[in-house]
C-alpha atoms as a PDB file:
ATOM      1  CA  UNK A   1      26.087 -66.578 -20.970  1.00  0.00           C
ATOM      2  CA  UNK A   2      24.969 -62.487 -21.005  1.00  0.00           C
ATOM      3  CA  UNK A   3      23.834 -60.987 -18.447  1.00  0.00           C
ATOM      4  CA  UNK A   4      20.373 -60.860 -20.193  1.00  0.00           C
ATOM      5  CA  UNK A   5      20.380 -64.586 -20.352  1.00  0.00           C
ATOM      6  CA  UNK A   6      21.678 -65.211 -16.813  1.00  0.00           C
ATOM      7  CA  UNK A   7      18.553 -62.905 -15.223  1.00  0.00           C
ATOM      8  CA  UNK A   8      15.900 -64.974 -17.482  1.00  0.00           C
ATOM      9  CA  UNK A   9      17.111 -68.305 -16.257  1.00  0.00           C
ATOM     10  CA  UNK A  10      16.778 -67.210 -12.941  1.00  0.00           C
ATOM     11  CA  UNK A  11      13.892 -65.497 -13.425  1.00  0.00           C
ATOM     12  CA  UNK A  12      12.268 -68.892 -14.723  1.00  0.00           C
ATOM     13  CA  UNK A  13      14.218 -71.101 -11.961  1.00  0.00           C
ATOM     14  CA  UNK A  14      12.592 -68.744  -9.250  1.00  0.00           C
ATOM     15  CA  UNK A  15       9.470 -69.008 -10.556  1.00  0.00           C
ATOM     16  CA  UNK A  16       9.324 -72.700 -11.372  1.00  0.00           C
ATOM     17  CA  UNK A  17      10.768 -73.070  -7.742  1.00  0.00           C
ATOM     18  CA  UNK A  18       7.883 -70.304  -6.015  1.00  0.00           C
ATOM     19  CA  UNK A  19       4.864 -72.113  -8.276  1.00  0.00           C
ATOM     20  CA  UNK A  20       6.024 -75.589  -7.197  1.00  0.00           C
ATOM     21  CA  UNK A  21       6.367 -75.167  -3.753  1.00  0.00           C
ATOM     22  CA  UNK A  22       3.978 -72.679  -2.873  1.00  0.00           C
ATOM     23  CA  UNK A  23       1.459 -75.395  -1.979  1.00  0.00           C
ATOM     24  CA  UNK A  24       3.680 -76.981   0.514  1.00  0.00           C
ATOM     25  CA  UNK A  25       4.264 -73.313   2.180  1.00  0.00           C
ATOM     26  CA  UNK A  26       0.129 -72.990   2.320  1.00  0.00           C
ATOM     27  CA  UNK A  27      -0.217 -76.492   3.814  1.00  0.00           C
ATOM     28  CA  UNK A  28       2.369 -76.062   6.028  1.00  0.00           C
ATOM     29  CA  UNK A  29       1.245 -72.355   7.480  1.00  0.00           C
ATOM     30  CA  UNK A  30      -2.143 -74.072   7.802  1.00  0.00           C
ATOM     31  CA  UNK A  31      -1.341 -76.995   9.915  1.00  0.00           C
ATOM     32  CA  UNK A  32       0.641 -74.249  12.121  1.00  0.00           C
ATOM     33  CA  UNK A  33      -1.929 -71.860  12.235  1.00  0.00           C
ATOM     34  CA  UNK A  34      -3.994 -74.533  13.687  1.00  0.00           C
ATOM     35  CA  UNK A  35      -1.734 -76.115  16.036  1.00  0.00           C
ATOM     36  CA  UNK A  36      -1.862 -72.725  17.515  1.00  0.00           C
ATOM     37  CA  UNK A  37      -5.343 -72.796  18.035  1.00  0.00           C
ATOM     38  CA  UNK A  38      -5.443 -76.295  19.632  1.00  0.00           C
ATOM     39  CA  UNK A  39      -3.055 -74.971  22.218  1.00  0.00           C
ATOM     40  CA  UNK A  40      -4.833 -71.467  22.922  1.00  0.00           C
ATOM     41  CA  UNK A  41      -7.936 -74.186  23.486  1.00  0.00           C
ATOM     42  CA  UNK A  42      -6.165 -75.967  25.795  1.00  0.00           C
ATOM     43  CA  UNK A  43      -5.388 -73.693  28.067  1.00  0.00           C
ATOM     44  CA  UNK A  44      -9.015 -72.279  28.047  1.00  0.00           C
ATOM     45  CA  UNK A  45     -10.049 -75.872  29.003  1.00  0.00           C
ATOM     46  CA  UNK A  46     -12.114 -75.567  25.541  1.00  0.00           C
ATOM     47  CA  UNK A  47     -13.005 -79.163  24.290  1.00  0.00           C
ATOM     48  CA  UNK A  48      -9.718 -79.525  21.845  1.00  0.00           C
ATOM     49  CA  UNK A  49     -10.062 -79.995  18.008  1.00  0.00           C
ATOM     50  CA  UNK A  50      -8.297 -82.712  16.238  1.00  0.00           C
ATOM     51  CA  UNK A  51      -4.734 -81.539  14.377  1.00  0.00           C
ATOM     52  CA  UNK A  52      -5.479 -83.037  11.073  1.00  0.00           C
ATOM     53  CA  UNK A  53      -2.983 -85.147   8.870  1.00  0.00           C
ATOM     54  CA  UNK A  54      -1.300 -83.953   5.747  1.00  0.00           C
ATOM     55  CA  UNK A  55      -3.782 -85.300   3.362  1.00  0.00           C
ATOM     56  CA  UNK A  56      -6.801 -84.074   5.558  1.00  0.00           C
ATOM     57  CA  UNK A  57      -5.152 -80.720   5.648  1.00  0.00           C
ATOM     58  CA  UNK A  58      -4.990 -80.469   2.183  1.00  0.00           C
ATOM     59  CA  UNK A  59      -8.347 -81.539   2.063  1.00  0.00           C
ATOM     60  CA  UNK A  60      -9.837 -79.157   4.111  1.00  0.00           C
ATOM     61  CA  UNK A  61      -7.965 -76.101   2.125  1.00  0.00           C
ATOM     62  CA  UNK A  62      -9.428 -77.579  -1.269  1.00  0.00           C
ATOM     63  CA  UNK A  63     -12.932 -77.866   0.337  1.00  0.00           C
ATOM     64  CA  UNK A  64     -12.518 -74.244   1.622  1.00  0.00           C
ATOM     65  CA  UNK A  65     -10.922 -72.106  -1.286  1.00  0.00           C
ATOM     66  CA  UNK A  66     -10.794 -74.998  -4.386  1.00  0.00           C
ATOM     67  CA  UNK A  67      -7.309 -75.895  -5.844  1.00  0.00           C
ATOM     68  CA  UNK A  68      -6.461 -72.324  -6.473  1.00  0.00           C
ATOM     69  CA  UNK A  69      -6.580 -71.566  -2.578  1.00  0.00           C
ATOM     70  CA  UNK A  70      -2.994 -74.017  -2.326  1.00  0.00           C
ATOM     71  CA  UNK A  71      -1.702 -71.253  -4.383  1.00  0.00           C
ATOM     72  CA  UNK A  72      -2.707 -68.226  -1.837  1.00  0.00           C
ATOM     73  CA  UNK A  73       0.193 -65.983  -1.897  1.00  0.00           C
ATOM     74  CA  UNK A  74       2.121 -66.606  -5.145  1.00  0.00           C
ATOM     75  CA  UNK A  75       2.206 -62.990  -6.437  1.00  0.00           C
ATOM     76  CA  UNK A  76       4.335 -61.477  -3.396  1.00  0.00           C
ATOM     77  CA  UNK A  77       6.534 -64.923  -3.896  1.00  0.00           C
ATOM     78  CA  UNK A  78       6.609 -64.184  -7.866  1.00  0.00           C
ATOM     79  CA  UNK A  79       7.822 -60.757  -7.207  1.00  0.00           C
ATOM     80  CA  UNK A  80      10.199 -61.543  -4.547  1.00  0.00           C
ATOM     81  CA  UNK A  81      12.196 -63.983  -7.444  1.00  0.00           C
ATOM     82  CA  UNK A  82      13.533 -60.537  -8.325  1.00  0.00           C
ATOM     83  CA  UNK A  83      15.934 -60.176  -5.700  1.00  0.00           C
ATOM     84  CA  UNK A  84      17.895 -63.439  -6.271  1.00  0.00           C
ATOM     85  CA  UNK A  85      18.340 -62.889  -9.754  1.00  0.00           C
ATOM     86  CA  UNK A  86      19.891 -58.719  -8.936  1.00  0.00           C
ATOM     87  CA  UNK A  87      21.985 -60.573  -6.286  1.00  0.00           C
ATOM     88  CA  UNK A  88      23.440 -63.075  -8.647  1.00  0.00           C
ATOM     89  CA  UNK A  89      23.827 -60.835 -11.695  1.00  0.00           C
ATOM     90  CA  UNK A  90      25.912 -58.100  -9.331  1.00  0.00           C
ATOM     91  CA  UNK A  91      28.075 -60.677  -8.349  1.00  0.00           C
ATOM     92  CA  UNK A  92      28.665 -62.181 -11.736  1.00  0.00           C
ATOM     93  CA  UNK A  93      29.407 -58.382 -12.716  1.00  0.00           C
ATOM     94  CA  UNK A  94      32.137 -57.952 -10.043  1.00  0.00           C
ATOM     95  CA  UNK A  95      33.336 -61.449 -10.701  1.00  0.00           C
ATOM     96  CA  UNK A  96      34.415 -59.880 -14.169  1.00  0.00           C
ATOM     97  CA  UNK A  97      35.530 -56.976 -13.021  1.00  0.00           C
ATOM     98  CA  UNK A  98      38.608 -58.398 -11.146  1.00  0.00           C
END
């Protein structure tokens, strides 16, 4: 495989990789940000929210932004597939230069 060839299949595996998982990141960060807020309420002896489940988390983000909003963020992850792929094409370089 050419170098050329090696940096596209990367270039699509870090993609694929960024646009399929990108949701879970959003979810994730989400149910974070607000278990952060149910312990700053907490310990201002505010009445305390619910943490919501998965599905209700998921929910909520939908209602809020539609389906696009579980895909906040996917240009800077898009553009950081970049750095993988010089990383791995440098070291296939120097693996053929021994």
């Amino acid at each position: 495989m050419t170098t050329l060839e090696s940096m596209f299949n990367g270039w699509v595996a870090g993609s694929a990789t960024s646009i399929v998982s990108n949701p879970i990141w959003v979810v994730q960060t989400q149910q974070a940000v607000k278990a952060s807020q149910i312990e700053k309420a907490k310990a201002e002896g505010v009445i305390v929210p619910k943490k919501l489940s998965l599905y209700e988390t998921v929910q909520d983000i939908v209602q809020k932004g539609g389906f696009k909003a579980l895909w906040a963020g996917i240009g800077p992850a898009l553009v950081l597939v970049i750095n993988p792929i010089l990383q791995v094409c440098a070291q296939s370089v120097l693996w053929l230069c021994e």
